[in-house]
Protein backbone atom coordinates (compact mmCIF):
# COMPACT_ATOMS: atom_id res chain seq x y z
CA UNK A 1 -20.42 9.92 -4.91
CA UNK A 2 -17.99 8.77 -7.05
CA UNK A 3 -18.20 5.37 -9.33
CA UNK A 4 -14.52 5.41 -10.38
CA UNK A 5 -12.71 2.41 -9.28
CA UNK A 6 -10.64 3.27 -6.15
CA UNK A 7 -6.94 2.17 -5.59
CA UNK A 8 -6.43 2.41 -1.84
CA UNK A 9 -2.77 3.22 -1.21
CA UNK A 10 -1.20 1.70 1.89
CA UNK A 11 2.22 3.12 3.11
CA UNK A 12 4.32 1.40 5.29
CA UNK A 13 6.47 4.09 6.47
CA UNK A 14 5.23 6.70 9.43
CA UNK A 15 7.78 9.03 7.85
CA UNK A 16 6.14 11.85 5.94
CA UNK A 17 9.40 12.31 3.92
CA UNK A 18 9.94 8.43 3.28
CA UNK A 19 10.67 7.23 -0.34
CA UNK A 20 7.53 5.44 0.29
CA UNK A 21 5.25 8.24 0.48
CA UNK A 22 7.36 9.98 -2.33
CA UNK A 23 6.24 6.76 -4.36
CA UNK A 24 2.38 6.86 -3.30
CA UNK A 25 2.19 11.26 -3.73
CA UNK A 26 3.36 10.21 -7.26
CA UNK A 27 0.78 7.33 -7.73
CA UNK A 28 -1.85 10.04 -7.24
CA UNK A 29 -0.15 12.77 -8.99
CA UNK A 30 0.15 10.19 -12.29
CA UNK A 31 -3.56 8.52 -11.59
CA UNK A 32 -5.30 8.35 -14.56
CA UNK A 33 -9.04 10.15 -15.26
CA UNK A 34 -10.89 7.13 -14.87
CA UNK A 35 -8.95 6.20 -11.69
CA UNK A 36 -9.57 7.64 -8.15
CA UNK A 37 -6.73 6.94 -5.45
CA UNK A 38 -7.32 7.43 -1.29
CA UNK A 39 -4.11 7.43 0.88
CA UNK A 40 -5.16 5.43 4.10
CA UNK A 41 -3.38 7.82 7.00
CA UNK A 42 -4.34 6.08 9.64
CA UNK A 43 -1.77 3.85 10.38
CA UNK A 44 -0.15 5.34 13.16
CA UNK A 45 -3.42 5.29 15.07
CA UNK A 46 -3.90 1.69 14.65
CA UNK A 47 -3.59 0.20 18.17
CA UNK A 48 -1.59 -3.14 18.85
CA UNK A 49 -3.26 -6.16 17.14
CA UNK A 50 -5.15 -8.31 20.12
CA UNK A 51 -7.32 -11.01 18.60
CA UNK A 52 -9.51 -10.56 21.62
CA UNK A 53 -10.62 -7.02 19.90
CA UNK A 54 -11.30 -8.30 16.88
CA UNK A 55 -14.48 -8.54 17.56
CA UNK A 56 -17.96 -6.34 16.98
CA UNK A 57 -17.90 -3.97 18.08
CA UNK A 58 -14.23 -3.25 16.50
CA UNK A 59 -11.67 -0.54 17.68
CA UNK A 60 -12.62 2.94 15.42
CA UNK A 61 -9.41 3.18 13.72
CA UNK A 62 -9.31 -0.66 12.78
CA UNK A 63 -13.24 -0.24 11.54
CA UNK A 64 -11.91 2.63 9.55
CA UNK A 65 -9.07 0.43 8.17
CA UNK A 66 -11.60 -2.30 7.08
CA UNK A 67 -13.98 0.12 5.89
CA UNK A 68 -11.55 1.44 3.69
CA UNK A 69 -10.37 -1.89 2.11
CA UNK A 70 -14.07 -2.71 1.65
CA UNK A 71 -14.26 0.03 -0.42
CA UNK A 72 -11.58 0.28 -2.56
CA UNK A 73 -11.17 -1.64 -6.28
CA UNK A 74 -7.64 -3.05 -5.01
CA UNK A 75 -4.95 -2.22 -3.09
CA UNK A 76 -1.46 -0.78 -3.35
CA UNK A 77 1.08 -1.05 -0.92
CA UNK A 78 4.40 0.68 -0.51
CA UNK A 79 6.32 -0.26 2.43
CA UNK A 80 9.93 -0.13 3.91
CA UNK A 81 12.17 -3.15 5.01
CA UNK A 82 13.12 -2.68 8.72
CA UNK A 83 15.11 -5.78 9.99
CA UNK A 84 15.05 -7.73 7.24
CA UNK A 85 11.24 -7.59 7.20
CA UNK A 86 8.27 -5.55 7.20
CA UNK A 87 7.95 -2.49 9.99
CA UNK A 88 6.31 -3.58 13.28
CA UNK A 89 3.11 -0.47 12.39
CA UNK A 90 2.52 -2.27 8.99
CA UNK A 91 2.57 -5.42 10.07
CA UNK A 92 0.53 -4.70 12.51
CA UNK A 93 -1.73 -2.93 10.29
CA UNK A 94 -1.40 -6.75 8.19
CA UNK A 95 -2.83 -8.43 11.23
CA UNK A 96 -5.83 -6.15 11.32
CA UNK A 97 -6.98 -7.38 8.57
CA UNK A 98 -6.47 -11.00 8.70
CA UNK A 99 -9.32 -11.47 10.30
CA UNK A 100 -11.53 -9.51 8.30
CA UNK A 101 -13.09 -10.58 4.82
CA UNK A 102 -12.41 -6.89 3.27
CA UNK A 103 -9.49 -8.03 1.31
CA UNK A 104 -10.06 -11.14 0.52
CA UNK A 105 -10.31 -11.86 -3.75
CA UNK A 106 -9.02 -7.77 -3.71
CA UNK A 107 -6.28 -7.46 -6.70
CA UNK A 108 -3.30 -6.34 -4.50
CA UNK A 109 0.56 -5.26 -5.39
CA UNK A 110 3.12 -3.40 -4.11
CA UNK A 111 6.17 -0.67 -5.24
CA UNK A 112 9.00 -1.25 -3.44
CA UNK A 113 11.15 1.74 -3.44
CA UNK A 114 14.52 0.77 -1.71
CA UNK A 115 18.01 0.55 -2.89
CA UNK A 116 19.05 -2.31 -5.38
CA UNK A 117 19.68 -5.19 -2.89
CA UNK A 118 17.68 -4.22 -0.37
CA UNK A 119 13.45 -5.09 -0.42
CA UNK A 120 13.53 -8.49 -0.48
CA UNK A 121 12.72 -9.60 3.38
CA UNK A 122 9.83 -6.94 3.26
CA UNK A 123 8.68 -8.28 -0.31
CA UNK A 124 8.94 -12.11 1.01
CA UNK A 125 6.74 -10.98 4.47
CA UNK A 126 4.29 -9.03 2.69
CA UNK A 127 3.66 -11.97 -0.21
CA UNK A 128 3.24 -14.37 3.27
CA UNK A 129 1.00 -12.38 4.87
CA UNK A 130 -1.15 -11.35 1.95
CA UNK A 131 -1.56 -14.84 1.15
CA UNK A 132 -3.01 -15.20 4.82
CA UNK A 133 -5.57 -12.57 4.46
CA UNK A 134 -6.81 -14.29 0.63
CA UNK A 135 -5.91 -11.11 -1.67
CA UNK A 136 -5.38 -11.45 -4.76
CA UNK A 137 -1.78 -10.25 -5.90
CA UNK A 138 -0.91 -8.97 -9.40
CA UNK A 139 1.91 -9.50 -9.87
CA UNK A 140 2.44 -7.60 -13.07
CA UNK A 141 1.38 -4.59 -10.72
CA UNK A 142 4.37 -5.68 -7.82
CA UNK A 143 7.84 -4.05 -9.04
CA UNK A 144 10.60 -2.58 -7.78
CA UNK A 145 11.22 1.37 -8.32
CA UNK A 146 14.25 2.39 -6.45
CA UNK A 147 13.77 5.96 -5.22
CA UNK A 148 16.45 8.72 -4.07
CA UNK A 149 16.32 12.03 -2.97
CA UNK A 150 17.05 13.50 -6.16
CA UNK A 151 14.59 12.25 -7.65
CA UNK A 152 11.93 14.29 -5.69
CA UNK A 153 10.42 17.91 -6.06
CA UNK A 154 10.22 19.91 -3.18
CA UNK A 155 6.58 18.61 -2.78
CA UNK A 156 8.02 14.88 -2.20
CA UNK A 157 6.64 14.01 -6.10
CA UNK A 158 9.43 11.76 -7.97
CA UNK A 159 10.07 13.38 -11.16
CA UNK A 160 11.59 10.98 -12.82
CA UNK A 161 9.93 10.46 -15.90
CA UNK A 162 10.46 6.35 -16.53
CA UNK A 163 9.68 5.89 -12.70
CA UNK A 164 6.24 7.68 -13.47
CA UNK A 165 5.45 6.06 -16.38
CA UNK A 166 6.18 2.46 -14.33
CA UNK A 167 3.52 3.84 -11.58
CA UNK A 168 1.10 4.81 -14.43
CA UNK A 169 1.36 1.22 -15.79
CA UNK A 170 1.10 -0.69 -11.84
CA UNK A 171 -2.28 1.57 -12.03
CA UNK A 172 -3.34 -0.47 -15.35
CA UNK A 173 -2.06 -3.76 -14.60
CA UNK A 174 -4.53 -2.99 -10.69
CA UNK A 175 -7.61 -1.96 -12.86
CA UNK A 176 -7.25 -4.22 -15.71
CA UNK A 177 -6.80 -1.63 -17.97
């Protein structure tokens, strides 16, 4: 078992080919040693957020979800903007854990990856609902990496080299180090 701190990566996109996962492959790919990350994938299994199930015994997937935030270091988020907010799957992936203690006092941040302009209702939501939930955002770690398709390999890995450097330092500001 490992004893490296892990950063538990969130995406907010069901897209596989989304800037957002482009931004969280890289995150791993750029990880430091002493750093372990874990994609959650599970968000598309999550079902719809009924406070009458969030109860013992909870739903797998959302036990799964909590399980994971309970054991990571922190957590780093990467979502679209849909609407002017955050996608109906993530936020309902939010709501799971409102009602949980998992995040609660857990350094959080987010990338956002979207054009210059565009973010901000996503941002703004996210900021509201983490404060809901107790987690504590870094804000040093919560910037704003705008990510096309040219500047992805063909394995969805952004290869530009002062966007990687700005993921390598959101890791820092997440662990403290």
């Amino acid at each position: 078992m490992s004893t490296l701190p892990v950063i538990l990566l969130l995406s907010g996109s069901l897209r596989a080919g989304s800037s957002n996962e482009a931004v969280l492959r890289t995150v791993q790919a750029v990880a430091p040693p002493d750093v372990r990350t874990v994609r959650y994938e599970g968000l598309a299994e999550l079902p719809h957020f009924n406070p009458d199930h969030d109860t013992e015994p909870l739903p797998a997937p959302v036990a799964e979800l909590r399980a994971a935030i309970a054991g990571a270091a922190a957590v780093l988020i990467c979502t679209p903007e849909y609407a002017g907010t955050l996608p109906g799957s993530f936020k309902n992936l939010l709501d799971w854990t409102v009602g949980g203690t998992e995040i609660c006092d857990k350094p959080a941040a987010w990338v956002t990856a979207a054009a210059p302009g565009r973010g901000q209702g996503a941002e703004d939501t996210l900021r509201t609902v983490l404060g809901y939930t107790g987690a504590a955002i870094v804000e040093p770690a919560c910037v704003r990496i705008p990510v096309d398709r040219g500047m992805r390999d063909a394995d969805g890995i952004i290869t530009d080299a002062d966007a990687r450097e700005r993921l390598v330092k959101v890791l820092a500001a997440l662990t403290g180090g």
